[in-house]
PDB file of N, CA and C in Angstrom:
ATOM      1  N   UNK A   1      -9.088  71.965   3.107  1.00  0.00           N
ATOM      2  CA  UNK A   1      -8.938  70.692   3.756  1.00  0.00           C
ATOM      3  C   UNK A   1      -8.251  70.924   5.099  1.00  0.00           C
ATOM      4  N   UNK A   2      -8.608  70.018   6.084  1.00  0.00           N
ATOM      5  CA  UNK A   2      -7.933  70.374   7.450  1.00  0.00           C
ATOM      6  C   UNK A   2      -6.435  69.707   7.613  1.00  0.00           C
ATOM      7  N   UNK A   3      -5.602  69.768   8.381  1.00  0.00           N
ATOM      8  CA  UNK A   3      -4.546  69.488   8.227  1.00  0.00           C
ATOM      9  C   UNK A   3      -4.081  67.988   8.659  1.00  0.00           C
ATOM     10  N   UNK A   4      -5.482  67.229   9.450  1.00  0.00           N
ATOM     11  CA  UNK A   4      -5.559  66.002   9.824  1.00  0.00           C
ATOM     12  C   UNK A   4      -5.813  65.131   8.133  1.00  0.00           C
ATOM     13  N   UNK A   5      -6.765  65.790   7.464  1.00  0.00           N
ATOM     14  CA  UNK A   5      -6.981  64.851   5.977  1.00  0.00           C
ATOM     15  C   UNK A   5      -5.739  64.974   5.496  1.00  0.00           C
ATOM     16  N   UNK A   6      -5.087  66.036   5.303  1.00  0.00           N
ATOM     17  CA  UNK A   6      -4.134  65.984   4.276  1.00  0.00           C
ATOM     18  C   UNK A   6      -2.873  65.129   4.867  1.00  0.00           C
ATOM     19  N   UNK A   7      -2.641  64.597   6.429  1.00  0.00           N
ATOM     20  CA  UNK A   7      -1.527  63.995   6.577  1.00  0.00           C
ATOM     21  C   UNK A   7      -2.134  62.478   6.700  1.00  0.00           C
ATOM     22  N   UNK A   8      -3.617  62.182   6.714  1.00  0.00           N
ATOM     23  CA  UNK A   8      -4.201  60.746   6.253  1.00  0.00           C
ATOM     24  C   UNK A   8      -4.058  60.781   5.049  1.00  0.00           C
ATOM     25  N   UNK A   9      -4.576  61.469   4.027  1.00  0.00           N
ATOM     26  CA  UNK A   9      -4.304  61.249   2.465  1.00  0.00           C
ATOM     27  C   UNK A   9      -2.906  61.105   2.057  1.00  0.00           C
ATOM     28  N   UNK A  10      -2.081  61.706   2.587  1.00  0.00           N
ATOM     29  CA  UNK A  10      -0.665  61.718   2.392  1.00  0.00           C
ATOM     30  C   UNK A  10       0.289  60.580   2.809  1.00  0.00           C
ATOM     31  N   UNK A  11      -0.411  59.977   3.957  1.00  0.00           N
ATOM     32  CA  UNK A  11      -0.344  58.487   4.913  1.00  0.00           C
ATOM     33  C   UNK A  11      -0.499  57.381   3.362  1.00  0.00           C
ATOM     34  N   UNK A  12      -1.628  57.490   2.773  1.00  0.00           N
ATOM     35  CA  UNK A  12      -2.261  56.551   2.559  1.00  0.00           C
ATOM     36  C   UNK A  12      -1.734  56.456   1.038  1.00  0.00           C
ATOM     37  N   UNK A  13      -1.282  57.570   0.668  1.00  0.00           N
ATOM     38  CA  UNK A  13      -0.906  57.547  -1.061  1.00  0.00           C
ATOM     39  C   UNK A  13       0.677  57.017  -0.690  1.00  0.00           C
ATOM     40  N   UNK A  14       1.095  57.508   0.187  1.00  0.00           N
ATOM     41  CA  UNK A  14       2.876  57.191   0.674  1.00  0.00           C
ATOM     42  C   UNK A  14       2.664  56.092   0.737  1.00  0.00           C
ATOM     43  N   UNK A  15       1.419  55.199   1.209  1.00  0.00           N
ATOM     44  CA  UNK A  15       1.546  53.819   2.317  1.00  0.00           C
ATOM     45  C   UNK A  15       0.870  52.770   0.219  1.00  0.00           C
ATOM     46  N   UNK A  16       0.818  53.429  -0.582  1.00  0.00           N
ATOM     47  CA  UNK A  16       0.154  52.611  -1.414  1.00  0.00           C
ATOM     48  C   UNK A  16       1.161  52.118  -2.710  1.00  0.00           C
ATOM     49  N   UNK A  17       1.890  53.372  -2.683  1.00  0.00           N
ATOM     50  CA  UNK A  17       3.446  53.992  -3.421  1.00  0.00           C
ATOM     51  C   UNK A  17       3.914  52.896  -2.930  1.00  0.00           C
ATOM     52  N   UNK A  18       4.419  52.930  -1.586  1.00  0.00           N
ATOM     53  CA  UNK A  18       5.743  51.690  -0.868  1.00  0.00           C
ATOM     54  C   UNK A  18       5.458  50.488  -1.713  1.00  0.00           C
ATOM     55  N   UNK A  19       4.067  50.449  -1.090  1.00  0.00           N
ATOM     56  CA  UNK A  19       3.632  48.847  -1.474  1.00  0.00           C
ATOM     57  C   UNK A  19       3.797  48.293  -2.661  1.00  0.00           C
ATOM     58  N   UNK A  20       4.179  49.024  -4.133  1.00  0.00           N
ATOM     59  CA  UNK A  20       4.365  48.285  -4.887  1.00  0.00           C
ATOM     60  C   UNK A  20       5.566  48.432  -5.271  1.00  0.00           C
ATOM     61  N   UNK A  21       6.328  48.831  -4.601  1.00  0.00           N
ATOM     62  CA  UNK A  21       8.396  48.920  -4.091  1.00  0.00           C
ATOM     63  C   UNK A  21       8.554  47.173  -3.489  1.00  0.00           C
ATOM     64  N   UNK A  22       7.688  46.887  -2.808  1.00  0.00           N
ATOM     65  CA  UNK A  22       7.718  45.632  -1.695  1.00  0.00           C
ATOM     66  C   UNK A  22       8.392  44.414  -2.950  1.00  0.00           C
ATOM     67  N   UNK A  23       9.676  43.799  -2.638  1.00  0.00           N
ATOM     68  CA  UNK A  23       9.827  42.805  -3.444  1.00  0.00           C
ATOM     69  C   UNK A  23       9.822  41.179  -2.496  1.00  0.00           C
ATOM     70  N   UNK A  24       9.543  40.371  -2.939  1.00  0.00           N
ATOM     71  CA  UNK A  24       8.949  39.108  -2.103  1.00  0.00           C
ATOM     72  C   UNK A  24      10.100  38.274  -3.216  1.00  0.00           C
ATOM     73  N   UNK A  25      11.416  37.665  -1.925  1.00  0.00           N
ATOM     74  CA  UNK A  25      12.604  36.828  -2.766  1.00  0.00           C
ATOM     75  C   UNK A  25      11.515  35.684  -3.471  1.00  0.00           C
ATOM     76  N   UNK A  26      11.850  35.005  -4.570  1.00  0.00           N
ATOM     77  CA  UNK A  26      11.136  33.422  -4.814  1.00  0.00           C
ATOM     78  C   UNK A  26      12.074  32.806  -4.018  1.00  0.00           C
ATOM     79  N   UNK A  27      11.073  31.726  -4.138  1.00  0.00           N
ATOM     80  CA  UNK A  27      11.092  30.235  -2.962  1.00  0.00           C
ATOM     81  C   UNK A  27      11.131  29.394  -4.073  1.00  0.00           C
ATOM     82  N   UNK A  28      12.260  28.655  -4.229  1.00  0.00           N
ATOM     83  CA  UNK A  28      11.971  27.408  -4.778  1.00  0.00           C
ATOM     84  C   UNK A  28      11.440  26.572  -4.258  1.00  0.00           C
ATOM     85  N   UNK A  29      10.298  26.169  -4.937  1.00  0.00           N
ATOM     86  CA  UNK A  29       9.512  24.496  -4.504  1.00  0.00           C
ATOM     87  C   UNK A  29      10.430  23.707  -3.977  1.00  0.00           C
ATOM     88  N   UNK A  30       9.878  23.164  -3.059  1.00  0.00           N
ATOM     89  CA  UNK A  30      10.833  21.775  -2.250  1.00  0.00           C
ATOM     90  C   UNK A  30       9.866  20.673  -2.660  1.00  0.00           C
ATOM     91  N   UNK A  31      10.326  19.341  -2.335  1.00  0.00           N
ATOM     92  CA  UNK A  31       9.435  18.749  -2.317  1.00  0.00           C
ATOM     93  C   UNK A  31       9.119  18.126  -0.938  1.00  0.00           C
ATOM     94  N   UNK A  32       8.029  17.776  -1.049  1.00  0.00           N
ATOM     95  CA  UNK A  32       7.527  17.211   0.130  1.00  0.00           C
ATOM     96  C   UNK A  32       7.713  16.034   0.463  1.00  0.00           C
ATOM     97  N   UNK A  33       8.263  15.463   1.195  1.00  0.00           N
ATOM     98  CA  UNK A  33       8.254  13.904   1.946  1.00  0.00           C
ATOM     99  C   UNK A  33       7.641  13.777   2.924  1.00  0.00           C
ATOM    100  N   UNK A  34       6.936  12.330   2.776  1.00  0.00           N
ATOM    101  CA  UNK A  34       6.098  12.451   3.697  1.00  0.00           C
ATOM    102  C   UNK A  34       7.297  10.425   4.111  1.00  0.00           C
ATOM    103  N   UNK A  35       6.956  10.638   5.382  1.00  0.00           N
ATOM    104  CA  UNK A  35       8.109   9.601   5.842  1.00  0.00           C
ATOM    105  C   UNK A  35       6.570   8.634   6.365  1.00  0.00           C
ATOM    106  N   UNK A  36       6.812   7.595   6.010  1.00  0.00           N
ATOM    107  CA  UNK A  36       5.435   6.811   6.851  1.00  0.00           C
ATOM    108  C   UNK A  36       6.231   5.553   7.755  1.00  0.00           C
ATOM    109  N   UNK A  37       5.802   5.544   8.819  1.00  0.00           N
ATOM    110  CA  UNK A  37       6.499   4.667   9.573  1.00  0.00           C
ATOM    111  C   UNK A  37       6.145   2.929   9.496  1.00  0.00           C
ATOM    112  N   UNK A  38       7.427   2.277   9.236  1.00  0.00           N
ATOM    113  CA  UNK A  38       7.312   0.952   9.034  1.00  0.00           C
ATOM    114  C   UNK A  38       5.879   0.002   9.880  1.00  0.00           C
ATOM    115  N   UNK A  39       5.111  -0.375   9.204  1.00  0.00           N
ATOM    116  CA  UNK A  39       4.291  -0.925   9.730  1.00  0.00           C
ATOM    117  C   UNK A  39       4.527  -2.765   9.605  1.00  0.00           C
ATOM    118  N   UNK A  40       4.772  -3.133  11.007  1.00  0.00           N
ATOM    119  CA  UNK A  40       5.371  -4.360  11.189  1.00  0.00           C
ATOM    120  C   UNK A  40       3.647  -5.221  11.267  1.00  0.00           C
ATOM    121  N   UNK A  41       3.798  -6.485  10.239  1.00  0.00           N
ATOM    122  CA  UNK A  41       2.696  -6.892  10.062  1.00  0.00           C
ATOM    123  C   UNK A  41       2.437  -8.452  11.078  1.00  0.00           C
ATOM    124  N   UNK A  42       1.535  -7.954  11.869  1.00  0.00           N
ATOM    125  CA  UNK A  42       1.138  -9.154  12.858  1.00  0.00           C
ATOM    126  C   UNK A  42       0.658 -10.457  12.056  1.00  0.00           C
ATOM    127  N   UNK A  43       1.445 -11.634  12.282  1.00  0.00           N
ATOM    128  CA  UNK A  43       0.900 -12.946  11.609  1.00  0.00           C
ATOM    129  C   UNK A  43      -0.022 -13.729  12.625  1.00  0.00           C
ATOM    130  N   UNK A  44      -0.735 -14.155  12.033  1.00  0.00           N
ATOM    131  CA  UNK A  44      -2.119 -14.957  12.822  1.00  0.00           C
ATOM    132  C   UNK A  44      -1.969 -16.488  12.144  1.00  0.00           C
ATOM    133  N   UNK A  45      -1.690 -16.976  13.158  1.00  0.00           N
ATOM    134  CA  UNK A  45      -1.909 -18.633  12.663  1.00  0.00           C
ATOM    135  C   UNK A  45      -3.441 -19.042  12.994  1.00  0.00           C
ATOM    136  N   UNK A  46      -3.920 -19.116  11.300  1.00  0.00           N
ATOM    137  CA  UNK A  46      -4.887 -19.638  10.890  1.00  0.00           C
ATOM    138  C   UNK A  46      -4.967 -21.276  11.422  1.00  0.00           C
ATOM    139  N   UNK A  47      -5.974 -22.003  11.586  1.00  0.00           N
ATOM    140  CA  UNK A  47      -6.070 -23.275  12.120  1.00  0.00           C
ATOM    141  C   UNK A  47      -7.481 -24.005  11.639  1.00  0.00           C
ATOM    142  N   UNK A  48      -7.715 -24.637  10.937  1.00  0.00           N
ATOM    143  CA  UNK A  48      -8.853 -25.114  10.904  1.00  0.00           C
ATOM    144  C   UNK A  48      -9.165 -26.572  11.711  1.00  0.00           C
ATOM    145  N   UNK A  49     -10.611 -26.918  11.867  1.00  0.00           N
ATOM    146  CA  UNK A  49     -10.864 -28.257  12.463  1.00  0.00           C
ATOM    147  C   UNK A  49     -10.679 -29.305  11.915  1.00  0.00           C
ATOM    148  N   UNK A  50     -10.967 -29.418   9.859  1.00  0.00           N
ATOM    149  CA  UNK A  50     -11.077 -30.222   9.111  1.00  0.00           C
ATOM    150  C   UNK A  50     -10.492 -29.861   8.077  1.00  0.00           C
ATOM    151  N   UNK A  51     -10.221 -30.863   7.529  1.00  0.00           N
ATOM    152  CA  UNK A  51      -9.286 -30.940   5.944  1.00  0.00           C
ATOM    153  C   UNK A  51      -9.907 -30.197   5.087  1.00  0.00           C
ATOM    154  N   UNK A  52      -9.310 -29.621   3.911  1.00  0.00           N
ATOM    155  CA  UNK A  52      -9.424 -28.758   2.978  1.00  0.00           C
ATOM    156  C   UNK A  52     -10.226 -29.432   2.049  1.00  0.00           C
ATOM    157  N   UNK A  53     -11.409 -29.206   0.955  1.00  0.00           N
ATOM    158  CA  UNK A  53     -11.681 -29.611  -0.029  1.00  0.00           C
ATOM    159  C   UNK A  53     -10.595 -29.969  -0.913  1.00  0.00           C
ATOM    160  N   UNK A  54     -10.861 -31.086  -2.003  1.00  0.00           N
ATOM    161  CA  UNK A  54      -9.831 -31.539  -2.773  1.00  0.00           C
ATOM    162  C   UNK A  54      -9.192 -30.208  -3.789  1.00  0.00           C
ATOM    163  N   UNK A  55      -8.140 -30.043  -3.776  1.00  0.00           N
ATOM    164  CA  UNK A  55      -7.208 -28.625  -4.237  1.00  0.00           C
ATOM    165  C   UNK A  55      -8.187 -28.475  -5.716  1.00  0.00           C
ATOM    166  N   UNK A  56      -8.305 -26.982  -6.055  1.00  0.00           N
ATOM    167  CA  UNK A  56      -8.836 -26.826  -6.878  1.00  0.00           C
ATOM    168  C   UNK A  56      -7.579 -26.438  -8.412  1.00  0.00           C
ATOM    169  N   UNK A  57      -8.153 -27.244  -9.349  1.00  0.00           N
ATOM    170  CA  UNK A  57      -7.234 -26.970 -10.311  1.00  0.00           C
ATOM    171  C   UNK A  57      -7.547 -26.047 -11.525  1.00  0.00           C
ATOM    172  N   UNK A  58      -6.905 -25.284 -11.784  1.00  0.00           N
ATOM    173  CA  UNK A  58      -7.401 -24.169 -12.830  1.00  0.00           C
ATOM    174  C   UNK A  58      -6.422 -24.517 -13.953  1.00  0.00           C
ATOM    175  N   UNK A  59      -6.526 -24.269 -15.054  1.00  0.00           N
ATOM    176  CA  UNK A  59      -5.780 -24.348 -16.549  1.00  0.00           C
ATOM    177  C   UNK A  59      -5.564 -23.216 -16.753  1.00  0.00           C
ATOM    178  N   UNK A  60      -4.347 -22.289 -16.971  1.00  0.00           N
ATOM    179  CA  UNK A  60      -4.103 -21.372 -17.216  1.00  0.00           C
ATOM    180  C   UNK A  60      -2.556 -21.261 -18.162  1.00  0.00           C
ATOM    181  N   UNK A  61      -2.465 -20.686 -19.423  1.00  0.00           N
ATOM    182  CA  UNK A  61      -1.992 -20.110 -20.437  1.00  0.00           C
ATOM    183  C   UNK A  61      -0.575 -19.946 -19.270  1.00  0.00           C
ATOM    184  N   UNK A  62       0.752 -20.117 -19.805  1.00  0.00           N
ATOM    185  CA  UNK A  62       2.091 -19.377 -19.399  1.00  0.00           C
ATOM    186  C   UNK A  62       2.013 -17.704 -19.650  1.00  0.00           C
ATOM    187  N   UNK A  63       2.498 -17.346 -18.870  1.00  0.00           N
ATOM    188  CA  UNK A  63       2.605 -15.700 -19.050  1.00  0.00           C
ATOM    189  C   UNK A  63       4.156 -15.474 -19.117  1.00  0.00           C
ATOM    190  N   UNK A  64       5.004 -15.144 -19.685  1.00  0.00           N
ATOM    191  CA  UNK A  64       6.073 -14.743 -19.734  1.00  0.00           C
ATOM    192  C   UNK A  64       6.394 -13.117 -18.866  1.00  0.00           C
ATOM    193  N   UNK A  65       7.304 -14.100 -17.457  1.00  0.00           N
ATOM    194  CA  UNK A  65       7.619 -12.970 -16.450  1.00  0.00           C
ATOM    195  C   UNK A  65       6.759 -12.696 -15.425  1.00  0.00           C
ATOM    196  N   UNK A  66       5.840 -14.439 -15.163  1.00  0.00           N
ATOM    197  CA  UNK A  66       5.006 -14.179 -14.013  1.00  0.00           C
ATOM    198  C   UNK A  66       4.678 -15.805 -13.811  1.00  0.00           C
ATOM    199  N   UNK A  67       4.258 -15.919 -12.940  1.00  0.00           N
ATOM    200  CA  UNK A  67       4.129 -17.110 -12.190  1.00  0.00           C
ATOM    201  C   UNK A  67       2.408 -16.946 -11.416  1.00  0.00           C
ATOM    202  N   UNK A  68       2.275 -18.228 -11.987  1.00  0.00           N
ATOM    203  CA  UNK A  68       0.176 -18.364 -11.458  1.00  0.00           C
ATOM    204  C   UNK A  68       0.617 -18.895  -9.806  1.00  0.00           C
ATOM    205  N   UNK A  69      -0.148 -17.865  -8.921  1.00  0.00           N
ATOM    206  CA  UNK A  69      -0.008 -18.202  -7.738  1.00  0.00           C
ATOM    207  C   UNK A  69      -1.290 -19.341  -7.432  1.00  0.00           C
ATOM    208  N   UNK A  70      -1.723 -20.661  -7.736  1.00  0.00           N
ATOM    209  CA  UNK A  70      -2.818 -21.732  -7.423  1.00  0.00           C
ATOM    210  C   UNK A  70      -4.012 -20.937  -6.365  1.00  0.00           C
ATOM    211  N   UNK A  71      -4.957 -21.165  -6.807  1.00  0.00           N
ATOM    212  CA  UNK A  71      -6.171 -21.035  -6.343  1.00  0.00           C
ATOM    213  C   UNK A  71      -6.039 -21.546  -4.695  1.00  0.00           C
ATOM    214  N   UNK A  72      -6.778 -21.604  -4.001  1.00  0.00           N
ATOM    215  CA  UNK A  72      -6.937 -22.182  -2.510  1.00  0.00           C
ATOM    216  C   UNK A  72      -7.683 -22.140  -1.603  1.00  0.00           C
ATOM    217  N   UNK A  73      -8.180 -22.939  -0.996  1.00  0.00           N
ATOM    218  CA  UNK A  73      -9.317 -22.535   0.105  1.00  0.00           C
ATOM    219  C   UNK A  73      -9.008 -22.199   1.208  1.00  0.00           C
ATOM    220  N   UNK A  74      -9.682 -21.078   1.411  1.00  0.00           N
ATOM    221  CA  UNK A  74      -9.536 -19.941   2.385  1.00  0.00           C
ATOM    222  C   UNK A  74     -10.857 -20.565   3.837  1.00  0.00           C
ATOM    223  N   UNK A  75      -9.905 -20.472   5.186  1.00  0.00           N
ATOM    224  CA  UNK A  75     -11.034 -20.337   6.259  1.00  0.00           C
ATOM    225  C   UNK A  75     -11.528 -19.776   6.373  1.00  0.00           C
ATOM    226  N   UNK A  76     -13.008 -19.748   6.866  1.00  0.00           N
ATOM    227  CA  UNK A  76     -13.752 -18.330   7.077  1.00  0.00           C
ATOM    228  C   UNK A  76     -13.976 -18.038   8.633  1.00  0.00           C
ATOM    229  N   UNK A  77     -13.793 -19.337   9.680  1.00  0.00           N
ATOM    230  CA  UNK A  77     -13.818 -19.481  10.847  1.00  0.00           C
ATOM    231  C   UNK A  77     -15.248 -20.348  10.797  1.00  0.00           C
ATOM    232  N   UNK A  78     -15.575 -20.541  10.407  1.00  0.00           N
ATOM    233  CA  UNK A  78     -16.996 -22.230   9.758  1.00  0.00           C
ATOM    234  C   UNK A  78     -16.868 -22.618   8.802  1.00  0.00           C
ATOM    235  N   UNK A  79     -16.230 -22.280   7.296  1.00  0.00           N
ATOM    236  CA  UNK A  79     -16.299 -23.054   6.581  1.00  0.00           C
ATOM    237  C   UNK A  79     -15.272 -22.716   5.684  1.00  0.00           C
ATOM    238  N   UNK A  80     -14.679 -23.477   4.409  1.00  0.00           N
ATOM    239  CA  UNK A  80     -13.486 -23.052   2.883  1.00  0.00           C
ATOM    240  C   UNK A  80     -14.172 -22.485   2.772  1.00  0.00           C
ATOM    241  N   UNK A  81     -13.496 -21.567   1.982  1.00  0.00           N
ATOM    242  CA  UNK A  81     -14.224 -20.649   0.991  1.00  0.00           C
ATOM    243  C   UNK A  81     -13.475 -20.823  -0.287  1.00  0.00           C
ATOM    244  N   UNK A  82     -13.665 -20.718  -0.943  1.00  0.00           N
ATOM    245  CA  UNK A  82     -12.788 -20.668  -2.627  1.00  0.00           C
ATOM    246  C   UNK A  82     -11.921 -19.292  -2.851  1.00  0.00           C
ATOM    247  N   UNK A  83     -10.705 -18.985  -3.006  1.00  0.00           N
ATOM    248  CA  UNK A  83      -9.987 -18.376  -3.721  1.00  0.00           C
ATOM    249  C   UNK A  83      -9.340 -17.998  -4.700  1.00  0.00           C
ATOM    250  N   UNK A  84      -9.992 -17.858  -5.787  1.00  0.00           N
ATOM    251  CA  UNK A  84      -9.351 -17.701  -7.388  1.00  0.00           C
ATOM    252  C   UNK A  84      -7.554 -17.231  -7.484  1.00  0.00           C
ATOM    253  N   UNK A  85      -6.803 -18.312  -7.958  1.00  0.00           N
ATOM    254  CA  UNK A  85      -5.586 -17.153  -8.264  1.00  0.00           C
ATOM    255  C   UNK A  85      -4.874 -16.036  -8.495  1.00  0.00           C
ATOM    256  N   UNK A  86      -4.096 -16.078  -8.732  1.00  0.00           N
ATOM    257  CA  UNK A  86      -3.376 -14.975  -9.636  1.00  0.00           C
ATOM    258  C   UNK A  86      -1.900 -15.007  -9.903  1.00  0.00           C
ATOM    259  N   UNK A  87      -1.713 -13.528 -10.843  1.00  0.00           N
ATOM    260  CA  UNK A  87      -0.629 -13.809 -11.535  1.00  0.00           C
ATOM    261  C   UNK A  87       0.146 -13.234 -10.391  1.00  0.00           C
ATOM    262  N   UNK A  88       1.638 -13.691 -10.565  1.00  0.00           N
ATOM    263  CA  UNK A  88       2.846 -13.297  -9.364  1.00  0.00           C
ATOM    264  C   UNK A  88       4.408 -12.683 -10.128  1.00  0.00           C
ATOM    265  N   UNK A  89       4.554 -11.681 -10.385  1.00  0.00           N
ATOM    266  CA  UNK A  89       5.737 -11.432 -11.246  1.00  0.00           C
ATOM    267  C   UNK A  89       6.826 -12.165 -10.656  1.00  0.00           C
ATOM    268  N   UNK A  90       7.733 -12.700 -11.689  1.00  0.00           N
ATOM    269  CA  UNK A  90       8.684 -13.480 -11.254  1.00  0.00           C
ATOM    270  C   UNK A  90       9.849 -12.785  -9.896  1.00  0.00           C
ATOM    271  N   UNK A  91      10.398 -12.983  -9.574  1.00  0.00           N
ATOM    272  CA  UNK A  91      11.761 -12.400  -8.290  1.00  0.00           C
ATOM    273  C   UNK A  91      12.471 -13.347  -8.763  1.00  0.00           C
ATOM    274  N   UNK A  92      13.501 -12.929  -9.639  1.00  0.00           N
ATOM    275  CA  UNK A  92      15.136 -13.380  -9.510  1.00  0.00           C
ATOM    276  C   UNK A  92      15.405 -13.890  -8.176  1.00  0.00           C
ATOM    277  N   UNK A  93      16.047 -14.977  -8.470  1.00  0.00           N
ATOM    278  CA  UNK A  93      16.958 -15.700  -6.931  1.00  0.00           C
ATOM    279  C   UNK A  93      15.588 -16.024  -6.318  1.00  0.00           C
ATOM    280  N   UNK A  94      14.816 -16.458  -6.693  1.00  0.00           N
ATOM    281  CA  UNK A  94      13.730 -16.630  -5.109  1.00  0.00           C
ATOM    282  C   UNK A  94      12.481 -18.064  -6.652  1.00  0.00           C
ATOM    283  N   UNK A  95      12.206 -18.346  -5.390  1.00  0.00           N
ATOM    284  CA  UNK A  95      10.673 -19.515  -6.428  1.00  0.00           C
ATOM    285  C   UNK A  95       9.474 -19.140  -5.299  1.00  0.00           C
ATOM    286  N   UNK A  96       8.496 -19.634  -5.591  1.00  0.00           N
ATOM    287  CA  UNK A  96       7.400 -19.659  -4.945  1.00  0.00           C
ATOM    288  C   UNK A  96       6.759 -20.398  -4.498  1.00  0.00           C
ATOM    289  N   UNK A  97       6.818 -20.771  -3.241  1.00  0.00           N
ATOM    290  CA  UNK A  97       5.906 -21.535  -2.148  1.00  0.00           C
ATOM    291  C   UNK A  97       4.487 -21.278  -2.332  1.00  0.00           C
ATOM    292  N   UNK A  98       3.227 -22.124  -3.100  1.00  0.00           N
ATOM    293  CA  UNK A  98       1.915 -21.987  -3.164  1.00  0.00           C
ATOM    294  C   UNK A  98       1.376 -21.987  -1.780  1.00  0.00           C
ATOM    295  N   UNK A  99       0.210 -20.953  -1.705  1.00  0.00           N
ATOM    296  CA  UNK A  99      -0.665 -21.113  -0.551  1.00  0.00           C
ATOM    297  C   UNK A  99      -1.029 -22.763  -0.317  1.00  0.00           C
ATOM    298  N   UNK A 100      -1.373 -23.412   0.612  1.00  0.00           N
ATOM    299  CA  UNK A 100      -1.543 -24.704   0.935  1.00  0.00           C
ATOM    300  C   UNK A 100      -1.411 -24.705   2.808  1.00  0.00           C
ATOM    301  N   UNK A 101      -2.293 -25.678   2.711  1.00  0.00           N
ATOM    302  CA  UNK A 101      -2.678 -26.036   4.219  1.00  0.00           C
ATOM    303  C   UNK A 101      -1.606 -27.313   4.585  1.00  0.00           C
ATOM    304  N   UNK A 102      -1.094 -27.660   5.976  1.00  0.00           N
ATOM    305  CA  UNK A 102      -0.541 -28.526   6.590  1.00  0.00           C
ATOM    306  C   UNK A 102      -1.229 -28.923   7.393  1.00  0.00           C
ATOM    307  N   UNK A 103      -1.013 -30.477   8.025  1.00  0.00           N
ATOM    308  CA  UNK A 103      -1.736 -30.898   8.485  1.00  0.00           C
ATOM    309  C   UNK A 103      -0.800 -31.012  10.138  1.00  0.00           C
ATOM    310  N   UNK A 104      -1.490 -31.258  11.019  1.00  0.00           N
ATOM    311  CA  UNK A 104      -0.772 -31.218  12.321  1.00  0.00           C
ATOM    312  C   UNK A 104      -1.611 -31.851  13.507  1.00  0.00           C
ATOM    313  N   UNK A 105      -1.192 -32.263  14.666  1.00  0.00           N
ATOM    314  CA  UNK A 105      -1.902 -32.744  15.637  1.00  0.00           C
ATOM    315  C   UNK A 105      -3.222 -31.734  16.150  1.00  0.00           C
ATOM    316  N   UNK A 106      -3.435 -30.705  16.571  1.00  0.00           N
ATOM    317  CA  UNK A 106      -4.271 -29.566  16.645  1.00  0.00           C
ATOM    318  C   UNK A 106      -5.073 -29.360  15.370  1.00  0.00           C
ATOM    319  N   UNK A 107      -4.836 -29.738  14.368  1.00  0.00           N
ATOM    320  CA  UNK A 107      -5.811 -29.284  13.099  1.00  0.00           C
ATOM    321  C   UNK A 107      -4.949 -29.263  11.574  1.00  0.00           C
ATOM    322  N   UNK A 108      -5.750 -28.305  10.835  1.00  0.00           N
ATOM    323  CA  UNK A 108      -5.040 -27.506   9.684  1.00  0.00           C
ATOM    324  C   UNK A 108      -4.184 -26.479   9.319  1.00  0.00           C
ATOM    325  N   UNK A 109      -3.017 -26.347   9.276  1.00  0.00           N
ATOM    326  CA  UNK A 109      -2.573 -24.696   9.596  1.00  0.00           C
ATOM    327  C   UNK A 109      -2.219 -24.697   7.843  1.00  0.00           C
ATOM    328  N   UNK A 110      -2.680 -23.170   8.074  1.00  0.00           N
ATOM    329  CA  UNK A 110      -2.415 -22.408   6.931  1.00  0.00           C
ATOM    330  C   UNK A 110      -1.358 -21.985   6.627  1.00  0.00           C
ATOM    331  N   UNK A 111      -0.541 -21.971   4.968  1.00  0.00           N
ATOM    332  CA  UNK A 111       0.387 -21.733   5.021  1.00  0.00           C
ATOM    333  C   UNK A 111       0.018 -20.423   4.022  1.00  0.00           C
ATOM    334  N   UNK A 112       0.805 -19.473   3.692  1.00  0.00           N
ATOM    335  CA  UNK A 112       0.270 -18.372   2.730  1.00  0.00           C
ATOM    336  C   UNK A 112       1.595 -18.583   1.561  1.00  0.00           C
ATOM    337  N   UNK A 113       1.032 -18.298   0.671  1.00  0.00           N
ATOM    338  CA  UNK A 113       2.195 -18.307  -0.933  1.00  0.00           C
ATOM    339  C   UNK A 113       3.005 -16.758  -0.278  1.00  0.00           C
ATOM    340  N   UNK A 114       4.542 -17.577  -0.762  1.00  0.00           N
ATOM    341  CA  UNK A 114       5.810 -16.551  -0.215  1.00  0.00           C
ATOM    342  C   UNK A 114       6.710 -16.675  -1.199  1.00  0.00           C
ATOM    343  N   UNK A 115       7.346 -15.903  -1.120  1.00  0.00           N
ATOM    344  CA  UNK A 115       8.440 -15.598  -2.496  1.00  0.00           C
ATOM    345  C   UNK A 115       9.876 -16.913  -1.195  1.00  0.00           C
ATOM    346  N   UNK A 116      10.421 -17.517  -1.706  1.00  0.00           N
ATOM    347  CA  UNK A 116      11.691 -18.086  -1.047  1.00  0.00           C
ATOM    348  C   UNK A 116      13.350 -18.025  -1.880  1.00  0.00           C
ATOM    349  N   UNK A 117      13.687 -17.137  -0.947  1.00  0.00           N
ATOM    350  CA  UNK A 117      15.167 -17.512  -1.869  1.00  0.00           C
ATOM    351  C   UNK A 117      15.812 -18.828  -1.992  1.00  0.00           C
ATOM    352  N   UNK A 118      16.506 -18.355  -3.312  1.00  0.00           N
ATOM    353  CA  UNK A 118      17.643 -19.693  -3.769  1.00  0.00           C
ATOM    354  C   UNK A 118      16.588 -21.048  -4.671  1.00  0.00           C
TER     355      UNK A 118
END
């Protein structure tokens, strides 16, 4: 053998040896947060031209620890549309303002169901 193989073979058995000497510390898992930035929600005052169809009434069973938020008609920008209810888990200290329209010199304004304290 020439004296170039034997100091590559000798390279390469030395360089294969180390490698399983190599110790890699553990990493404890972190966890990941992911931070999402407050998204401030733009309100749009809804307005219609004409009065609401007569309120729609649904019959619905008590649920213990929730509150039926009333059905309501929704603008579409031409016409109500119908909105089926739903259930609203109760909030301590607070009652609930039903969706419902007001009436005003300019039109109909929409009001949206809100949790209210006290």
């Amino acid at each position: 053998m020439s004296i170039r193989l034997v100091a590559l073979t000798s390279l390469v058995a030395a360089t294969a040896l180390a490698s399983g000497c190599v110790v890699e510390p553990v990493h404890q898992r972190r966890p990941v947060v992911v931070e999402r930035p407050v998204v401030q929600r733009e309100y749009v005052e809804m307005v219609a031209p004409r009065p609401p169809p007569p309120i729609i009434v649904e019959q619905v069973a008590p649920r213990p620890g929730f509150i039926w938020a009333r059905s309501y008609w929704r603008w579409d920008g031409r016409n109500y549309v119908a909105e089926r209810g739903h259930w609203e888990p109760v909030r301590q200290g607070y009652h609930y303002s039903h969706p419902h329209w007001e009436q005003r010199g300019d039109g109909w304004h929409w009001r949206a169901g809100v949790w209210v304290s006290g």
